[in-house]
PDB file of N, CA and C in Angstrom:
ATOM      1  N   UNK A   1      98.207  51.748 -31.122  1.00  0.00           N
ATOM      2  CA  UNK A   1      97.209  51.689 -32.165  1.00  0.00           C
ATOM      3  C   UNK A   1      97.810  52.058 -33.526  1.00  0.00           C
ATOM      4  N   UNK A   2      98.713  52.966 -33.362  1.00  0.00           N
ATOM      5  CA  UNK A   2      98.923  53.384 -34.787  1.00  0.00           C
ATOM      6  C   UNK A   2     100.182  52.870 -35.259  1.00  0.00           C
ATOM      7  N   UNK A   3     100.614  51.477 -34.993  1.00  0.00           N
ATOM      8  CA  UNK A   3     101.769  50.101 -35.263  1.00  0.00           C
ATOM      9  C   UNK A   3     100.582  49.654 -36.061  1.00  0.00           C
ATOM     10  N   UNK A   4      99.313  49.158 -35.043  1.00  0.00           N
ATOM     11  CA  UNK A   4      98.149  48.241 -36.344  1.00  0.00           C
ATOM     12  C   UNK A   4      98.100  48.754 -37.538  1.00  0.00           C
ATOM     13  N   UNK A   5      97.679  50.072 -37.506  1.00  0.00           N
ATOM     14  CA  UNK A   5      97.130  50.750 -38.566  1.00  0.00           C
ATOM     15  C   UNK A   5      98.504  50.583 -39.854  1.00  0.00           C
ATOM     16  N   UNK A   6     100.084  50.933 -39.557  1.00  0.00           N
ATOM     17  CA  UNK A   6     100.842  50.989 -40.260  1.00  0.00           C
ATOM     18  C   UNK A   6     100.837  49.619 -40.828  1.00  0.00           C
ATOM     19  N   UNK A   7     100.906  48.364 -39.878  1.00  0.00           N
ATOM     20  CA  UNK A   7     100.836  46.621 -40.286  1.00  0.00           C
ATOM     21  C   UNK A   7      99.682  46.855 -41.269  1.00  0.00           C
ATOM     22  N   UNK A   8      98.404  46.943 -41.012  1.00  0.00           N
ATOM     23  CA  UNK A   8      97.365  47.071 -41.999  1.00  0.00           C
ATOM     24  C   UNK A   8      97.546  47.533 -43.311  1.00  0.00           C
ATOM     25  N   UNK A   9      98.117  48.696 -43.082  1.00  0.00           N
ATOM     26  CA  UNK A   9      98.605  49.082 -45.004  1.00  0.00           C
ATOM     27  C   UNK A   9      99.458  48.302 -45.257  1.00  0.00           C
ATOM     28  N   UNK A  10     100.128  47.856 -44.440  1.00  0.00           N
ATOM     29  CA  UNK A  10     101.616  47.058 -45.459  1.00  0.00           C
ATOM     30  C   UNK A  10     101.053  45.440 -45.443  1.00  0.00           C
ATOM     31  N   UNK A  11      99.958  45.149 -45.102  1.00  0.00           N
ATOM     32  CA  UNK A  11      99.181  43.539 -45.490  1.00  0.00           C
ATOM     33  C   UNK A  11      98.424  44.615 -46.228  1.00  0.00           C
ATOM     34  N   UNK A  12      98.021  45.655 -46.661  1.00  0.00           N
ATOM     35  CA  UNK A  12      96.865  45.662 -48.034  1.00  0.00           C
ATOM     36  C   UNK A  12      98.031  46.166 -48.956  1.00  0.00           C
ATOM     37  N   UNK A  13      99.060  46.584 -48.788  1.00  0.00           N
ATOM     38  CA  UNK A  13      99.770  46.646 -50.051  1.00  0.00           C
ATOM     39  C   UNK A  13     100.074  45.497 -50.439  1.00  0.00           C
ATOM     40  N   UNK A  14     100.769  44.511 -49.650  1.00  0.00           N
ATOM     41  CA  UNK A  14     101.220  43.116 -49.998  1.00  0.00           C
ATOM     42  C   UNK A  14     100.262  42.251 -50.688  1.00  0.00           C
ATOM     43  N   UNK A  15      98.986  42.661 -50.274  1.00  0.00           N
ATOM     44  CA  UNK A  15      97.669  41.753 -51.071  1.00  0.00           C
ATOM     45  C   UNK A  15      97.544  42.427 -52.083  1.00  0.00           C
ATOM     46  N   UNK A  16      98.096  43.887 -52.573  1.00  0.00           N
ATOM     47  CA  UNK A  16      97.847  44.267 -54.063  1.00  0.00           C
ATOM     48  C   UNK A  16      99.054  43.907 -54.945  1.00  0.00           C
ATOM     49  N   UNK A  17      99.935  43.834 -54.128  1.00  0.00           N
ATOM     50  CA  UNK A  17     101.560  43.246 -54.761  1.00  0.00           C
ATOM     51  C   UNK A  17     101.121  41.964 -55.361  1.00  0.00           C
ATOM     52  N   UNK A  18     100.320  40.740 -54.437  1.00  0.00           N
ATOM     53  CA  UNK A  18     100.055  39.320 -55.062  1.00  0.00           C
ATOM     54  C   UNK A  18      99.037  39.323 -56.266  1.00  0.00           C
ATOM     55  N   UNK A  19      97.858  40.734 -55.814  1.00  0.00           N
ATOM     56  CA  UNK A  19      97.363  40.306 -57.020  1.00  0.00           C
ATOM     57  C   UNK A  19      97.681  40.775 -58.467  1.00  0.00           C
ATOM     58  N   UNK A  20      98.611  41.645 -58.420  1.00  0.00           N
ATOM     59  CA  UNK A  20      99.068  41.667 -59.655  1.00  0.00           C
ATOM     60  C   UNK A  20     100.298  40.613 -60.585  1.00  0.00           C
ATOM     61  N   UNK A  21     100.613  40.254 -59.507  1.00  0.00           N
ATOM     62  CA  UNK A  21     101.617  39.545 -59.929  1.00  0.00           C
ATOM     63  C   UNK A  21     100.919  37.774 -60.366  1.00  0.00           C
ATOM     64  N   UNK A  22      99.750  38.119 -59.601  1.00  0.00           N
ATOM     65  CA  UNK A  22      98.885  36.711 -60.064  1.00  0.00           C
ATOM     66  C   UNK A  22      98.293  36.960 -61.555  1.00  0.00           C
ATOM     67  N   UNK A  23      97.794  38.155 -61.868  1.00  0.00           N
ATOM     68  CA  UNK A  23      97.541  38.581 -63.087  1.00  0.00           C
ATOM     69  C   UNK A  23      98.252  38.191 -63.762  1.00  0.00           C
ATOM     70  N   UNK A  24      99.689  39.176 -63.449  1.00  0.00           N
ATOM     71  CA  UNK A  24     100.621  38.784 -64.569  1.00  0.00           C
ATOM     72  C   UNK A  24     100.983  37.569 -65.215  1.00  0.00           C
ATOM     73  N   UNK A  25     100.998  36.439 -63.676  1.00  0.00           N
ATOM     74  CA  UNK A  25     101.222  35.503 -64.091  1.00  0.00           C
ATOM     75  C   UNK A  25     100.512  34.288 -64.875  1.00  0.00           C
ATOM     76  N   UNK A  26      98.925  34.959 -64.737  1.00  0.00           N
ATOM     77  CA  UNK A  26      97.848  34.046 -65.510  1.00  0.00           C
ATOM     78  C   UNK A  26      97.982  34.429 -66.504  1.00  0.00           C
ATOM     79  N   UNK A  27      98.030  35.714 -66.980  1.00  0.00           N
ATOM     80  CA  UNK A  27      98.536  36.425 -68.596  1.00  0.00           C
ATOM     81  C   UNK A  27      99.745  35.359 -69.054  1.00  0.00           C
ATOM     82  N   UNK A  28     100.535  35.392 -68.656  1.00  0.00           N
ATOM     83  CA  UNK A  28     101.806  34.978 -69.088  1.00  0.00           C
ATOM     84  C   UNK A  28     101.576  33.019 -69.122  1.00  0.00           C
ATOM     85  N   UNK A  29     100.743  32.624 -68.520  1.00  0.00           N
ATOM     86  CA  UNK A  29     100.687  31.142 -68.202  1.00  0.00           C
ATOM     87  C   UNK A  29      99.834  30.993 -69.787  1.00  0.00           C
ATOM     88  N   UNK A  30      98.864  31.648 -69.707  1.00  0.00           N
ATOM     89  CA  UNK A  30      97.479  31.978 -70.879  1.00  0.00           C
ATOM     90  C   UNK A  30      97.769  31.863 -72.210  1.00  0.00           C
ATOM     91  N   UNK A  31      99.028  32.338 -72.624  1.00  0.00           N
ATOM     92  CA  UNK A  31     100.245  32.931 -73.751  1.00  0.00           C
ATOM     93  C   UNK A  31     100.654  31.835 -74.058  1.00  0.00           C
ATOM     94  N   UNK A  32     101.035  30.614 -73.115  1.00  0.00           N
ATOM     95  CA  UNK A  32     101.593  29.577 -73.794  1.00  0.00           C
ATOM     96  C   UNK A  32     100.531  28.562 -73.465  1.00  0.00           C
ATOM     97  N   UNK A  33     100.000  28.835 -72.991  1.00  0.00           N
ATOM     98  CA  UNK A  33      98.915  27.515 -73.004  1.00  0.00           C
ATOM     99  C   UNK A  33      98.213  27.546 -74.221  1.00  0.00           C
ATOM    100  N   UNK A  34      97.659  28.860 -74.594  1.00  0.00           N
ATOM    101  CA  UNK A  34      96.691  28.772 -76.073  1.00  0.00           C
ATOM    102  C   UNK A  34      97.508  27.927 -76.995  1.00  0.00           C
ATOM    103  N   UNK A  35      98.639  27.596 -76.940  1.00  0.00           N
ATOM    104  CA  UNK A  35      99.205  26.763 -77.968  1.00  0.00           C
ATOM    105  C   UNK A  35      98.931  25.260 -78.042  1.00  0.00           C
ATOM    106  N   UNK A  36      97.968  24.988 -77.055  1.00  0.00           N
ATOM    107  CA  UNK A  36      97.573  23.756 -76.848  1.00  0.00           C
ATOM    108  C   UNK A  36      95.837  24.001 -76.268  1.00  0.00           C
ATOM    109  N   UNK A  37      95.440  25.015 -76.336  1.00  0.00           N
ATOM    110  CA  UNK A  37      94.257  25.448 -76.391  1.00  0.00           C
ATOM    111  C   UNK A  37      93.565  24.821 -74.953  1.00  0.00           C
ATOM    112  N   UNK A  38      94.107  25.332 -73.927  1.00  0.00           N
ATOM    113  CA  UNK A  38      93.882  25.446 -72.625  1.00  0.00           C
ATOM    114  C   UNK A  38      94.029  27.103 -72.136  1.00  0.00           C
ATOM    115  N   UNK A  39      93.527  26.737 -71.224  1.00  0.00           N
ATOM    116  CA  UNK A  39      93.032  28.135 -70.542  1.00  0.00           C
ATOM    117  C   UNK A  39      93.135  28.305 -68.391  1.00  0.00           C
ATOM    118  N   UNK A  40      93.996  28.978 -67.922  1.00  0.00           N
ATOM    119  CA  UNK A  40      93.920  29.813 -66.844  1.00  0.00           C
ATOM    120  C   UNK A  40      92.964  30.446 -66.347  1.00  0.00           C
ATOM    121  N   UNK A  41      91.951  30.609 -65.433  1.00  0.00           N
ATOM    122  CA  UNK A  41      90.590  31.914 -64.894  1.00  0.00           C
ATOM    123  C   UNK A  41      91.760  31.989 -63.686  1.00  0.00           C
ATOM    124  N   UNK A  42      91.929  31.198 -63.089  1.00  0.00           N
ATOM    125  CA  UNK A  42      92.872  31.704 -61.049  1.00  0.00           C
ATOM    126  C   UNK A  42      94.018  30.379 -61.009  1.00  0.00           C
ATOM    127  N   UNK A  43      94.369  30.738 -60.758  1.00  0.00           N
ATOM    128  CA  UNK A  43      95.957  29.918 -60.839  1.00  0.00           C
ATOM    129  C   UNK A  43      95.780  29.518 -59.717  1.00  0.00           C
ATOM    130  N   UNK A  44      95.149  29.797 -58.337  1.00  0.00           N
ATOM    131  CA  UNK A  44      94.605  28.847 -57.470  1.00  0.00           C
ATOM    132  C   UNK A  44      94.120  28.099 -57.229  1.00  0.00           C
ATOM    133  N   UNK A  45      93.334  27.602 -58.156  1.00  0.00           N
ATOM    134  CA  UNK A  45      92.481  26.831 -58.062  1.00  0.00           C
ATOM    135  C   UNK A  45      92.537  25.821 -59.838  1.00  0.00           C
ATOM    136  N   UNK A  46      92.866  26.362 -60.942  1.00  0.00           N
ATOM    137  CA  UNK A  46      93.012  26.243 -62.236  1.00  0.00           C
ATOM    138  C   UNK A  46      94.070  24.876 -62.027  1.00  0.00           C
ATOM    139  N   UNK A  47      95.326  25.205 -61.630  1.00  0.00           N
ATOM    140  CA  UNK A  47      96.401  24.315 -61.512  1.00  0.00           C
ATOM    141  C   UNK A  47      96.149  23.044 -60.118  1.00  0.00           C
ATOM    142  N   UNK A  48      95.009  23.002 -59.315  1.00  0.00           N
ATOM    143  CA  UNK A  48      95.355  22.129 -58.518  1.00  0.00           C
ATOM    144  C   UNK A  48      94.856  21.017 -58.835  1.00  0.00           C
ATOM    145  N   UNK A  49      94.869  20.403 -60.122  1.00  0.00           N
ATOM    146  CA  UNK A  49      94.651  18.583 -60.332  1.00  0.00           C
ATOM    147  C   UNK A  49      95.787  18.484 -61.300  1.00  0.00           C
ATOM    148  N   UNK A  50      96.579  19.181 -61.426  1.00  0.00           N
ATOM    149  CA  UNK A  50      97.940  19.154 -62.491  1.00  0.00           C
ATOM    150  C   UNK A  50      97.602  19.032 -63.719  1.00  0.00           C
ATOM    151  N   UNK A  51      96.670  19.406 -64.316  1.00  0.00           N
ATOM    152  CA  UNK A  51      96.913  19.117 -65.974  1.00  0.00           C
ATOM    153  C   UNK A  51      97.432  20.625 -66.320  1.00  0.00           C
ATOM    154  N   UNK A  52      96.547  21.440 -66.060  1.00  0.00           N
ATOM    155  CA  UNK A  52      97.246  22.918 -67.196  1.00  0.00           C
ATOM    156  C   UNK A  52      98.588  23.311 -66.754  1.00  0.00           C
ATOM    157  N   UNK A  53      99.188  22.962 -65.365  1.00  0.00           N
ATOM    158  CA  UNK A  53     100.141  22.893 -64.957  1.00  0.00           C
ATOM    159  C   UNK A  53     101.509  21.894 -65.911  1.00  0.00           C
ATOM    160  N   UNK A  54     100.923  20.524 -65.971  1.00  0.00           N
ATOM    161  CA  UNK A  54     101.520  19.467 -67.408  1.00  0.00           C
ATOM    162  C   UNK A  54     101.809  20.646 -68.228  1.00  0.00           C
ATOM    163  N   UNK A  55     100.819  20.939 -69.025  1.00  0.00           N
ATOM    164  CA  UNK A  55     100.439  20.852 -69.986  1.00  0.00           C
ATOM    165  C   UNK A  55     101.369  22.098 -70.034  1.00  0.00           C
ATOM    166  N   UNK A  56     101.174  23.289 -68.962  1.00  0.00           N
ATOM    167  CA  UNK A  56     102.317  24.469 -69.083  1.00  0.00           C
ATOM    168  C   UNK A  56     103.976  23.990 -69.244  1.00  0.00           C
ATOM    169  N   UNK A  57     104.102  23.315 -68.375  1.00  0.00           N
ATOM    170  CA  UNK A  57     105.878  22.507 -68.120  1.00  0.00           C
ATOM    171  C   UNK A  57     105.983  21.998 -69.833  1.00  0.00           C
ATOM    172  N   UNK A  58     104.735  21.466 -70.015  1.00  0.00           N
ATOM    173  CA  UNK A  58     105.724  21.342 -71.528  1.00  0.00           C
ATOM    174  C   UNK A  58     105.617  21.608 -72.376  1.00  0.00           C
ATOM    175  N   UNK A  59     104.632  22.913 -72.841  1.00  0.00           N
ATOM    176  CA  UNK A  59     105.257  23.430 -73.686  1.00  0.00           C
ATOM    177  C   UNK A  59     106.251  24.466 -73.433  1.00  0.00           C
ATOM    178  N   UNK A  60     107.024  24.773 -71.768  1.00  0.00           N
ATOM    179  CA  UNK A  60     107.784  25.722 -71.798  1.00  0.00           C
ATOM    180  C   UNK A  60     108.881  24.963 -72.122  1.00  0.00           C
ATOM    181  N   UNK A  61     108.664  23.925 -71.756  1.00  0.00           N
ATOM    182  CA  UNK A  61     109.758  22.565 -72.151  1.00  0.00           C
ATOM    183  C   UNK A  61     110.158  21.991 -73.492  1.00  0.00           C
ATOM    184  N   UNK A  62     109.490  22.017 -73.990  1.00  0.00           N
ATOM    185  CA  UNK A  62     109.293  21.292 -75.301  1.00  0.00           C
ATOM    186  C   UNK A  62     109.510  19.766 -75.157  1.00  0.00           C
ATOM    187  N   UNK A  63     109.069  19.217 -73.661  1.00  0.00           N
ATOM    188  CA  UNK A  63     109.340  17.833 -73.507  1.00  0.00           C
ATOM    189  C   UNK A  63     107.895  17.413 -72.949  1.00  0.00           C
ATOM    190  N   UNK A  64     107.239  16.012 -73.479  1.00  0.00           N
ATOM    191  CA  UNK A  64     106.021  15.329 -73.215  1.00  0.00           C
ATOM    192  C   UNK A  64     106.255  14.768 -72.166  1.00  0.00           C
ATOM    193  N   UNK A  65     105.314  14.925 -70.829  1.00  0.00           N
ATOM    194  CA  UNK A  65     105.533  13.883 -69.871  1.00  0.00           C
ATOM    195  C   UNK A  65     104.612  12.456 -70.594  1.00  0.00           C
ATOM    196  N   UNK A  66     104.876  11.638 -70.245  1.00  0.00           N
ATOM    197  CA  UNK A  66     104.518  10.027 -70.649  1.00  0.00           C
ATOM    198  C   UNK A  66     103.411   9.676 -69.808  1.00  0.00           C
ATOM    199  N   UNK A  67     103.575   9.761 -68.561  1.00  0.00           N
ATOM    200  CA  UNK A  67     102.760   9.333 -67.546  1.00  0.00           C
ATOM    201  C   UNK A  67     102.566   9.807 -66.310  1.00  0.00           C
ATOM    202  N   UNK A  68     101.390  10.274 -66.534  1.00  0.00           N
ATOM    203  CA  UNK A  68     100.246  10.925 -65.286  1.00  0.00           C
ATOM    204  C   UNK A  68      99.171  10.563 -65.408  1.00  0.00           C
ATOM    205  N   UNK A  69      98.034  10.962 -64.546  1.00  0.00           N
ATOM    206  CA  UNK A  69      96.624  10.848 -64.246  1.00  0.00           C
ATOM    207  C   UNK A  69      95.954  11.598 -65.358  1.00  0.00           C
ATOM    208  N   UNK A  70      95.670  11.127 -66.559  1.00  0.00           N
ATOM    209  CA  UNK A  70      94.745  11.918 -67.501  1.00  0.00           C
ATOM    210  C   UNK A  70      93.383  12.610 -66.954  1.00  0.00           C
ATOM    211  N   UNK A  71      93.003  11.796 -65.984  1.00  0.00           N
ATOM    212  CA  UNK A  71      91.594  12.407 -65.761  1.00  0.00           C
ATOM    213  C   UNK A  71      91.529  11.883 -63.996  1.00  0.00           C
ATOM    214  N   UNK A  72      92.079  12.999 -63.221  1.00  0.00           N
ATOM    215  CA  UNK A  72      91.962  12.328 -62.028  1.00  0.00           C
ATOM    216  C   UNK A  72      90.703  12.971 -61.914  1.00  0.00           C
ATOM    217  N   UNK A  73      90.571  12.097 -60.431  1.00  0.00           N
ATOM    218  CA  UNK A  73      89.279  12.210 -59.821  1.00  0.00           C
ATOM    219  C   UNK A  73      89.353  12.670 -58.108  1.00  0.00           C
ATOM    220  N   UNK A  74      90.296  11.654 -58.004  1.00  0.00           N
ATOM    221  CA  UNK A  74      90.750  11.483 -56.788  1.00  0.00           C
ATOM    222  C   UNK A  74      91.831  12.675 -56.398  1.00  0.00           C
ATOM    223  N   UNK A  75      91.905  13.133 -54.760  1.00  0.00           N
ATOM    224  CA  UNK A  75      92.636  14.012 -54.357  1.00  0.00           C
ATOM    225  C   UNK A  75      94.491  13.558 -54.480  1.00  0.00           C
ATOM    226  N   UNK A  76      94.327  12.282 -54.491  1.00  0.00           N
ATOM    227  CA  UNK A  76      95.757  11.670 -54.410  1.00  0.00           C
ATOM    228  C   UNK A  76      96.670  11.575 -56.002  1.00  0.00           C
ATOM    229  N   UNK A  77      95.368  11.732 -56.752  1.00  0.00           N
ATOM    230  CA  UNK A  77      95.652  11.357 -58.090  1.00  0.00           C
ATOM    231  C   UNK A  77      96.222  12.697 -58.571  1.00  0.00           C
ATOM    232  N   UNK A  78      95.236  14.021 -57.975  1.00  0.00           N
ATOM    233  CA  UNK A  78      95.881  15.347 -58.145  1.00  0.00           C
ATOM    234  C   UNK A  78      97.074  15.792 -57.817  1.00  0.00           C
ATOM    235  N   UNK A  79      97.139  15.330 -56.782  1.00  0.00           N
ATOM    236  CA  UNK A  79      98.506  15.802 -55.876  1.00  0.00           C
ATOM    237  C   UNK A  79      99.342  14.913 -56.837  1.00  0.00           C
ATOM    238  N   UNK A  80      99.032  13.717 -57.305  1.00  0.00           N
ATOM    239  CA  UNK A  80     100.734  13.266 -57.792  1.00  0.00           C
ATOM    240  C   UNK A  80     100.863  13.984 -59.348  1.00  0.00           C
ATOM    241  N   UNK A  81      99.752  14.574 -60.312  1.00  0.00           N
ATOM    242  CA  UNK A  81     100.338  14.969 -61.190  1.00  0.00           C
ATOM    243  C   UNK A  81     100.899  16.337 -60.914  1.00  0.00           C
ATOM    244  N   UNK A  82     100.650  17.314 -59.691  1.00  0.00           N
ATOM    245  CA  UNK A  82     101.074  18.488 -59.545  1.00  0.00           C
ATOM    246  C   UNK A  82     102.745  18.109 -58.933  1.00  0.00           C
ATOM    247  N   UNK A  83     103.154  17.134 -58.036  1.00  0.00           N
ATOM    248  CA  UNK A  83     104.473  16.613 -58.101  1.00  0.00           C
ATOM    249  C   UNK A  83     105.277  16.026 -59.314  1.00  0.00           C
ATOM    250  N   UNK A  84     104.106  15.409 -59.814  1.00  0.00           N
ATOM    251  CA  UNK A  84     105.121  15.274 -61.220  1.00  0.00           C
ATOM    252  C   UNK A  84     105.810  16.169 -62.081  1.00  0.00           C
ATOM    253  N   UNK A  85     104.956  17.356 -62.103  1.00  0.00           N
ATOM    254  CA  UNK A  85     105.226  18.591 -62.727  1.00  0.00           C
ATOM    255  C   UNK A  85     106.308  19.403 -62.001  1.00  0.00           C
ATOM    256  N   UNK A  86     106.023  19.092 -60.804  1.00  0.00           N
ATOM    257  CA  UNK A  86     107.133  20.176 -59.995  1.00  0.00           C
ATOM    258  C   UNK A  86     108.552  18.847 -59.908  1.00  0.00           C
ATOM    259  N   UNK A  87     108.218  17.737 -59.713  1.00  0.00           N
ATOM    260  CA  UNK A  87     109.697  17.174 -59.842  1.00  0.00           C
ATOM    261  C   UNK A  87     110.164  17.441 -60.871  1.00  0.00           C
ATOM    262  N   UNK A  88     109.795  17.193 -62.375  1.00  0.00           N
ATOM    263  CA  UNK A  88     110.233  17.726 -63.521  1.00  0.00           C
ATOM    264  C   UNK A  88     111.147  18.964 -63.152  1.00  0.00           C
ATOM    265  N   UNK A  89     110.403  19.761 -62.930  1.00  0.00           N
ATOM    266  CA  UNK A  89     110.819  21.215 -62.876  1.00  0.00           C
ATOM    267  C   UNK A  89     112.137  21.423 -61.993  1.00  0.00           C
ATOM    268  N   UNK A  90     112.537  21.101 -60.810  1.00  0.00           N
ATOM    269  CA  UNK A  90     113.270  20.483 -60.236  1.00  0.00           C
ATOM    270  C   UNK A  90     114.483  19.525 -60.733  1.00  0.00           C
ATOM    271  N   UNK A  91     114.417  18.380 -61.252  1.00  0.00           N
ATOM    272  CA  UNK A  91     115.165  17.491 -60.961  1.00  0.00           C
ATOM    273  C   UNK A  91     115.757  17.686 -62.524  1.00  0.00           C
ATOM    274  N   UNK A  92     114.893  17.653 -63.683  1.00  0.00           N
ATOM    275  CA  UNK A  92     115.504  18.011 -64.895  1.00  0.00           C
ATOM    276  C   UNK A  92     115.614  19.459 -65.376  1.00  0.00           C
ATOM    277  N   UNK A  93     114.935  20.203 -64.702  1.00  0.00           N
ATOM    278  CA  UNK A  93     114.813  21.642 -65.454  1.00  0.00           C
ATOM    279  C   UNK A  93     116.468  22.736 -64.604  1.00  0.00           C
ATOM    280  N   UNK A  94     116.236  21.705 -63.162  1.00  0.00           N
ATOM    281  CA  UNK A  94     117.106  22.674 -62.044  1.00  0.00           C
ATOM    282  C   UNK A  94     116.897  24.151 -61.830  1.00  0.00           C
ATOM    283  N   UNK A  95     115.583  23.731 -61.916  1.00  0.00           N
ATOM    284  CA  UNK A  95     114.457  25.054 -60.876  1.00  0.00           C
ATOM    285  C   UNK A  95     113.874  25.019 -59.801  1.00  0.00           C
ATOM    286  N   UNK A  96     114.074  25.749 -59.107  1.00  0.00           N
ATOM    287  CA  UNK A  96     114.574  25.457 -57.247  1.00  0.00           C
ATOM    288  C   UNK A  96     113.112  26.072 -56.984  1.00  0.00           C
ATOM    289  N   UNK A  97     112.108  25.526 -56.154  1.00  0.00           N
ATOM    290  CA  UNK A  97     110.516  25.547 -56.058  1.00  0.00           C
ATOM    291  C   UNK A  97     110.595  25.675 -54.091  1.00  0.00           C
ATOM    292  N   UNK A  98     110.364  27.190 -54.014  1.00  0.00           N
ATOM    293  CA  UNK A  98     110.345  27.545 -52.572  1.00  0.00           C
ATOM    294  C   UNK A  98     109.007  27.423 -52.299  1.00  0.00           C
ATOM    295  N   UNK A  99     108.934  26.636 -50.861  1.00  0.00           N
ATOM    296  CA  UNK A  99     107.542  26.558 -50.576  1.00  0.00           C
ATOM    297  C   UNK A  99     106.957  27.654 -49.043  1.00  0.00           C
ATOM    298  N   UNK A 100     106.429  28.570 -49.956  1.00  0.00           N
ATOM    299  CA  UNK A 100     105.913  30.071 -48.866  1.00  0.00           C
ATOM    300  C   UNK A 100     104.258  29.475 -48.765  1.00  0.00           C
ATOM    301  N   UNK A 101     103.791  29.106 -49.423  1.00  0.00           N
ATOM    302  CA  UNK A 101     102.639  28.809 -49.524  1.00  0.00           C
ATOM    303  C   UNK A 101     102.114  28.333 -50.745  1.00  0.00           C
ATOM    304  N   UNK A 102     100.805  28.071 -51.065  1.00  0.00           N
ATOM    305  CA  UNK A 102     100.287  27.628 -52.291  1.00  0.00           C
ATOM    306  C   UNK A 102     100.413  28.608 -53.171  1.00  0.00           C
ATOM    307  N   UNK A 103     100.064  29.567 -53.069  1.00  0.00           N
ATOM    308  CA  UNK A 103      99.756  30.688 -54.197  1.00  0.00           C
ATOM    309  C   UNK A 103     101.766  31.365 -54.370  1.00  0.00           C
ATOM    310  N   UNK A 104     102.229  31.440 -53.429  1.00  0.00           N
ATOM    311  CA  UNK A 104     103.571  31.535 -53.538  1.00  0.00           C
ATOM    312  C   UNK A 104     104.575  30.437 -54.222  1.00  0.00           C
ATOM    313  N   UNK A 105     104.054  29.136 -54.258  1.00  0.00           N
ATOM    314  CA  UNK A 105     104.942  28.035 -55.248  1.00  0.00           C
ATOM    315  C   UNK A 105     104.571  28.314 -56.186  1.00  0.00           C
ATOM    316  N   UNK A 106     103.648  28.643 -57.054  1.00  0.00           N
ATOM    317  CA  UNK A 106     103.237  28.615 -58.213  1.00  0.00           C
ATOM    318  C   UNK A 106     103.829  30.338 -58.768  1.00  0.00           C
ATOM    319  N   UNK A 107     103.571  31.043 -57.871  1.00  0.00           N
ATOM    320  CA  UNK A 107     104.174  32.549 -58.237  1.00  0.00           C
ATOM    321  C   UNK A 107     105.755  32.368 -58.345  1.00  0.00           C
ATOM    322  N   UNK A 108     106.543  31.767 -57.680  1.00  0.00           N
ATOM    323  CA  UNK A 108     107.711  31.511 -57.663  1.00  0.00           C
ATOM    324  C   UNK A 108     108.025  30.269 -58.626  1.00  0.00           C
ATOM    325  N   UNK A 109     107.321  29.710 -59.063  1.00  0.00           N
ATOM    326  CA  UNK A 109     107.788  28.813 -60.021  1.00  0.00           C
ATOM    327  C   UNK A 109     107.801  29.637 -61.482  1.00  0.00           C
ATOM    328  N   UNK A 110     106.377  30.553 -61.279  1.00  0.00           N
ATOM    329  CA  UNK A 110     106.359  31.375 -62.848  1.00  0.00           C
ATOM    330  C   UNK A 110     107.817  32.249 -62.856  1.00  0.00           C
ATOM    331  N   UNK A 111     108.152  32.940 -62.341  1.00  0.00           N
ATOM    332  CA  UNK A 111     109.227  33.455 -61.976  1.00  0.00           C
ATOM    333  C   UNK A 111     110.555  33.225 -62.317  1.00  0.00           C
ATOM    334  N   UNK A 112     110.304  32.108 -61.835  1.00  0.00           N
ATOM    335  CA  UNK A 112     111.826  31.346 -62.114  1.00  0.00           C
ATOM    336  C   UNK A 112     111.701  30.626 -63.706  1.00  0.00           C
ATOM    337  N   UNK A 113     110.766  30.445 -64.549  1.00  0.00           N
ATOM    338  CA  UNK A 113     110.193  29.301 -65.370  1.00  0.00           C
ATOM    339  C   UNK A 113     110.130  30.906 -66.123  1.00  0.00           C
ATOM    340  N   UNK A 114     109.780  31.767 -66.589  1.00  0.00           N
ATOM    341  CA  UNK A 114     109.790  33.260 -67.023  1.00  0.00           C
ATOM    342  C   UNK A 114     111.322  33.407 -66.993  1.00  0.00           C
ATOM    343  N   UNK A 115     112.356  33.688 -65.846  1.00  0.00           N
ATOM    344  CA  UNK A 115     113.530  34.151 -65.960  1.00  0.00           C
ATOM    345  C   UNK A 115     114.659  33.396 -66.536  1.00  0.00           C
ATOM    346  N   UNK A 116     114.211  31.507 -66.736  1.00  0.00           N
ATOM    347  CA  UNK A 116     114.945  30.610 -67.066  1.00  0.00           C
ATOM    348  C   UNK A 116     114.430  30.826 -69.208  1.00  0.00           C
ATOM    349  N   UNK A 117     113.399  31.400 -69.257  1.00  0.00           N
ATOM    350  CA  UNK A 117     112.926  31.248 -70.379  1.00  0.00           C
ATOM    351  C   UNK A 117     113.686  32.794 -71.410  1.00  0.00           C
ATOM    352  N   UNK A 118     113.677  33.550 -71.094  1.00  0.00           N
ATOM    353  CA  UNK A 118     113.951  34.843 -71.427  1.00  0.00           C
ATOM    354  C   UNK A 118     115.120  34.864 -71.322  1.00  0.00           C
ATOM    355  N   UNK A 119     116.172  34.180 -70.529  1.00  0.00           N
ATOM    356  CA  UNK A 119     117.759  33.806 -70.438  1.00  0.00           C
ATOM    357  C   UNK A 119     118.128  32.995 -71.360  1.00  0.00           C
ATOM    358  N   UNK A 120     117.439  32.337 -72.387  1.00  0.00           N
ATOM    359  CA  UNK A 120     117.465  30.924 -73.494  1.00  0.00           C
ATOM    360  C   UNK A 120     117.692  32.216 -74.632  1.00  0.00           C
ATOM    361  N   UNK A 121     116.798  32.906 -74.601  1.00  0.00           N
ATOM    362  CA  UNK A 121     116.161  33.688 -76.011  1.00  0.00           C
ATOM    363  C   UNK A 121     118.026  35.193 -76.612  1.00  0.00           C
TER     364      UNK A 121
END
């Protein structure tokens, strides 16, 4: 019994570890988005049709993507601008996008997209 109990604190610490670091990272997403006057509430749910996600890649970028789904609708249409964004990130940026889960690609992309940014400056 008292293995559960120890597992139990270390899954409620780990769930206070994510949510701060989700904070942080909506703070920090929030910061450069106002420059294009978009807005973050949950990075779970905020980023899954790819625009504030776009719209983040470039202004950390300073490069316009050309072509995506302006206004999807469709689930397929979402998923390809959130690949577009992450191939970007990937293939031209050479930021390596580990997949732990949903809320973990996006935490690990800020991360890396934060440590690639602050290494420029």
């Amino acid at each position: 019994m008292e293995s559960y109990d120890a597992k139990e604190r270390d899954l409620a610490g780990d769930a206070q570890w994510k949510l701060i670091q989700k904070n942080c990272f909506t703070r920090w997403a929030n910061e450069h988005l106002k420059t294009v006057n978009k807005h973050i509430a949950d990075l779970s749910t905020d980023l899954a049709d790819g625009l504030r996600l776009i719209a983040l890649v470039e202004v950390l970028s300073g490069k316009r993507f050309r072509k995506y789904n302006k206004r999807p609708t469709f689930r397929n249409q979402k998923l390809e601008n959130v690949t577009i964004a992450l191939k970007f990130l990937e293939v031209d940026e050479g930021i390596k996008i580990v997949n732990i889960g949903n809320l973990s690609v996006v935490l690990s992309m800020f991360i890396t997209a934060m440590a690639a940014q602050y290494s420029q400056k």
